[in-house]
C-alpha atoms as a PDB file:
ATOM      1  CA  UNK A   1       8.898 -60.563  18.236  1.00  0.00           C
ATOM      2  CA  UNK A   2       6.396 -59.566  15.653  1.00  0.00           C
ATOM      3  CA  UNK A   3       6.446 -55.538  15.295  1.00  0.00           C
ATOM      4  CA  UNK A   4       2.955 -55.647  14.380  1.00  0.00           C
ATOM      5  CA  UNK A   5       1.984 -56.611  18.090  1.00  0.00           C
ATOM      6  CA  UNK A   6       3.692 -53.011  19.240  1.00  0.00           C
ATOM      7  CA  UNK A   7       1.516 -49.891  20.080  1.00  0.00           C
ATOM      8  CA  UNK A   8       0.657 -47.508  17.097  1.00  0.00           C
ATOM      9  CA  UNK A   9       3.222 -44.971  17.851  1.00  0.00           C
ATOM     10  CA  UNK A  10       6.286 -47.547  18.754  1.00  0.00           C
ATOM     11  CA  UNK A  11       5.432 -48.589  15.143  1.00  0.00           C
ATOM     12  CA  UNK A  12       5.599 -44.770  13.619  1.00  0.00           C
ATOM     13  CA  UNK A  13       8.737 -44.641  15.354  1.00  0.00           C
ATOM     14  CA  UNK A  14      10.282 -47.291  13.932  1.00  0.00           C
ATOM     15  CA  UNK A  15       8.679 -46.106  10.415  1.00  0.00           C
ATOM     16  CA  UNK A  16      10.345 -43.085  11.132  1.00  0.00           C
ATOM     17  CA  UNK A  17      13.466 -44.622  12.702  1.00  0.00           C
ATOM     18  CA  UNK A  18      14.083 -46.443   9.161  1.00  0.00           C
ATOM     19  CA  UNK A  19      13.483 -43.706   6.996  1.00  0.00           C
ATOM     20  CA  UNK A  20      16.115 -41.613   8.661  1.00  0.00           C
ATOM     21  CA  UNK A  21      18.387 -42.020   6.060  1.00  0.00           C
ATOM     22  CA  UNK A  22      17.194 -44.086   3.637  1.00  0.00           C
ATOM     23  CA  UNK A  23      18.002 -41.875   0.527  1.00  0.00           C
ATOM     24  CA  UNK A  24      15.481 -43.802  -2.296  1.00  0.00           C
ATOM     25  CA  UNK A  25      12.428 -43.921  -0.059  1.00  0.00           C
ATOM     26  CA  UNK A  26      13.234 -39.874   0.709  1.00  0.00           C
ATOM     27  CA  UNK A  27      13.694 -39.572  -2.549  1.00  0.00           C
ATOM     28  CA  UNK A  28      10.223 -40.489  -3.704  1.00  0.00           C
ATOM     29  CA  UNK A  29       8.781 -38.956  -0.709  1.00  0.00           C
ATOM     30  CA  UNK A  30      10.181 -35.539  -1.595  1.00  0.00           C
ATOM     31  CA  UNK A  31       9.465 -35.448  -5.406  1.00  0.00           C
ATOM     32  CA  UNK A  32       5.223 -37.068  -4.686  1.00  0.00           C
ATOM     33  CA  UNK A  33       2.576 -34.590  -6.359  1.00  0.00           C
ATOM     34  CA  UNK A  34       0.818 -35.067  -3.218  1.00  0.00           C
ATOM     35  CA  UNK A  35      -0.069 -36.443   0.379  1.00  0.00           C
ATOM     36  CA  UNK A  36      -1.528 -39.498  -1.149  1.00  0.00           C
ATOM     37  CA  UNK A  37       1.036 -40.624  -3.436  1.00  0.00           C
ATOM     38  CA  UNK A  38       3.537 -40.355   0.056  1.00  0.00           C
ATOM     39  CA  UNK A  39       0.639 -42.470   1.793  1.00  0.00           C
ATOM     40  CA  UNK A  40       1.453 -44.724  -0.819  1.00  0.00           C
ATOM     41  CA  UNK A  41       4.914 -45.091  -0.271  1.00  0.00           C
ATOM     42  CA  UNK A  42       4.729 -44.866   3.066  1.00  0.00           C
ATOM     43  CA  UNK A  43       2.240 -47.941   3.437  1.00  0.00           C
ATOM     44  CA  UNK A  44       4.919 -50.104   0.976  1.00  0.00           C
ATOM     45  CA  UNK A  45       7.731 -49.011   3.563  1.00  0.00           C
ATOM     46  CA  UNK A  46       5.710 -50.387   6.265  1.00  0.00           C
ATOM     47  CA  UNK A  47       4.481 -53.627   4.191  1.00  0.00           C
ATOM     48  CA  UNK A  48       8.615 -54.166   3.767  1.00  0.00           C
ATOM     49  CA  UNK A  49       9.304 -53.928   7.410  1.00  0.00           C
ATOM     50  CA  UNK A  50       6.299 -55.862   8.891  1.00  0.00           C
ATOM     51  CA  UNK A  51       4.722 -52.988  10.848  1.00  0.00           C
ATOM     52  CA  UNK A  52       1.338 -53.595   9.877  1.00  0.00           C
ATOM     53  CA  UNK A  53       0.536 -49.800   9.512  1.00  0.00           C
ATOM     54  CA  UNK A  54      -2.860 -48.923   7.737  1.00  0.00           C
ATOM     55  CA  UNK A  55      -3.431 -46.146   5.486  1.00  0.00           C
ATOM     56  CA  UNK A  56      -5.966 -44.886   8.441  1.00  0.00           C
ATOM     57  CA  UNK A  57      -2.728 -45.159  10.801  1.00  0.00           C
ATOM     58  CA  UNK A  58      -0.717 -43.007   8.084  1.00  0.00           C
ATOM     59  CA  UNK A  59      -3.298 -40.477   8.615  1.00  0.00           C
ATOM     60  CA  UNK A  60      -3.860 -39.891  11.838  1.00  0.00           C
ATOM     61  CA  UNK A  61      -0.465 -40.561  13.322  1.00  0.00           C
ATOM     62  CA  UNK A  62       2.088 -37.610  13.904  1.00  0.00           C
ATOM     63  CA  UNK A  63       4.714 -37.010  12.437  1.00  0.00           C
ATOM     64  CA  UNK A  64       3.395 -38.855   9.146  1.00  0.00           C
ATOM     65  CA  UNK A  65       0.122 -37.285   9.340  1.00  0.00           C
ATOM     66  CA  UNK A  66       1.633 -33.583   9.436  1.00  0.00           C
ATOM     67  CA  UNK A  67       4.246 -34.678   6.726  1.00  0.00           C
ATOM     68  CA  UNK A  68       1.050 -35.470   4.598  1.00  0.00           C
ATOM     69  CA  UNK A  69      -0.755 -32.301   5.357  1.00  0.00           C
ATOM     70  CA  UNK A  70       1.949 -30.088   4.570  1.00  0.00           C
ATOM     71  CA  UNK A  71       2.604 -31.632   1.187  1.00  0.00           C
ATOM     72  CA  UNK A  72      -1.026 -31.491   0.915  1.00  0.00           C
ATOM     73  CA  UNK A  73      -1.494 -27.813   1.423  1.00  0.00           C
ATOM     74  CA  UNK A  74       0.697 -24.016   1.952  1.00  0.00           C
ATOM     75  CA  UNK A  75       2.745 -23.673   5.183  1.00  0.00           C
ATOM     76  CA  UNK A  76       0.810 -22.277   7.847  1.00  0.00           C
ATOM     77  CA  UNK A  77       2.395 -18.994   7.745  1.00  0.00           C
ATOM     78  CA  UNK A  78       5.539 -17.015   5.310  1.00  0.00           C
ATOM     79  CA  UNK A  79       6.895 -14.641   5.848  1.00  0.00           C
ATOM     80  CA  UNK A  80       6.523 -11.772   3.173  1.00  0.00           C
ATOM     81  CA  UNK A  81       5.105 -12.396  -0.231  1.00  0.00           C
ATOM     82  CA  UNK A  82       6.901 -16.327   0.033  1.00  0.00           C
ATOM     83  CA  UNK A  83      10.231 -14.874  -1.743  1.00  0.00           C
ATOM     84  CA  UNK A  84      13.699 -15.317  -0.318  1.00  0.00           C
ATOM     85  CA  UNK A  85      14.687 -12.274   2.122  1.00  0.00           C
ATOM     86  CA  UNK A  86      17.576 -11.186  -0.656  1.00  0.00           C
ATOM     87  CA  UNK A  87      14.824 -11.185  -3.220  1.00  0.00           C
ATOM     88  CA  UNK A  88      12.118  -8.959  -1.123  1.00  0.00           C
ATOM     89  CA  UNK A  89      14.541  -6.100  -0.948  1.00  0.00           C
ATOM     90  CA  UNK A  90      14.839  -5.975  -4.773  1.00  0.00           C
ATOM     91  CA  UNK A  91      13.846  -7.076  -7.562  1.00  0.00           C
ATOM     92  CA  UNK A  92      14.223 -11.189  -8.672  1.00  0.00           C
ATOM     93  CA  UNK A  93      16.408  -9.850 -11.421  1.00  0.00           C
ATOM     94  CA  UNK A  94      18.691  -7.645  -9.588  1.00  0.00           C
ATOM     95  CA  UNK A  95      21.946  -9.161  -7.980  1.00  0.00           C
ATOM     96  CA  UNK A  96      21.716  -9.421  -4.125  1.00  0.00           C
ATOM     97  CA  UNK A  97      23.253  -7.129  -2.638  1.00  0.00           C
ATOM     98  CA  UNK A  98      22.637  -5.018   0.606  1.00  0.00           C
ATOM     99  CA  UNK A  99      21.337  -2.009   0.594  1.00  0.00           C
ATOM    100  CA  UNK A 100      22.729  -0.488   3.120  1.00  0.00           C
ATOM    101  CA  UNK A 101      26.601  -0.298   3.323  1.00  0.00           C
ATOM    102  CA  UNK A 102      27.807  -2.645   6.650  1.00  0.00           C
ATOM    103  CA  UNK A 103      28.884  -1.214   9.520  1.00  0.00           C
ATOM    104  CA  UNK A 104      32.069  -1.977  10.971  1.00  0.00           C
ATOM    105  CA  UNK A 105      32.095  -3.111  14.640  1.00  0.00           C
ATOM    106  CA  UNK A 106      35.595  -1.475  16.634  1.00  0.00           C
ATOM    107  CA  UNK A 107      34.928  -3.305  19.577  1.00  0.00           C
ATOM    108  CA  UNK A 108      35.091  -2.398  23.103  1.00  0.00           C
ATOM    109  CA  UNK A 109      38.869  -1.957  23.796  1.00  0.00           C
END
């Protein structure tokens, strides 16, 4: 059976289903400057499995085409001034370390 004759998103699936775990390709898809150098990659993955997906495809399809925005722009929303939550308390200098001493839970018995 020729996976090129599937629907669009059986396709992406199986795109997806290969890259689940293939550490090279996530490699290079982790370190790309941006959305279009992971299109690229993306579109050889496909080439190398005989899905037959387009760069238009890429685009337009989720998951891939939320992968590609959010390396191509800021997460929708952080929380705080996009530091660590030990690092908002103090200083990035300063050793973490809580503020506040812990309380000790006794229990109910």
């Amino acid at each position: 059976m020729d996976p090129r004759t599937l629907p669009l998103g059986q396709r992406i699936a199986l795109l997806v289903k290969a890259l689940d775990g293939a550490e090279k390709t996530n490699q290079a898809l982790a370190t790309c400057a941006d959305g279009e150098e992971m299109v690229a990659i993306l579109l050889g993955a496909s080439a190398k499995l005989g899905l037959g997906l387009t760069r238009r495809d890429l685009m337009q399809t989720p998951p891939i085409r939320d992968w590609i925005w959010f390396k191509n722009n800021d997460p929708l929303l952080t929380v705080g001034d996009a530091k660590p939550r030990y690092q908002q308390r103090k200083g990035a200098d300063e050793p973490s370390s809580p503020a506040l001493p812990r309380k000790r839970f006794l229990g109910l018995f």
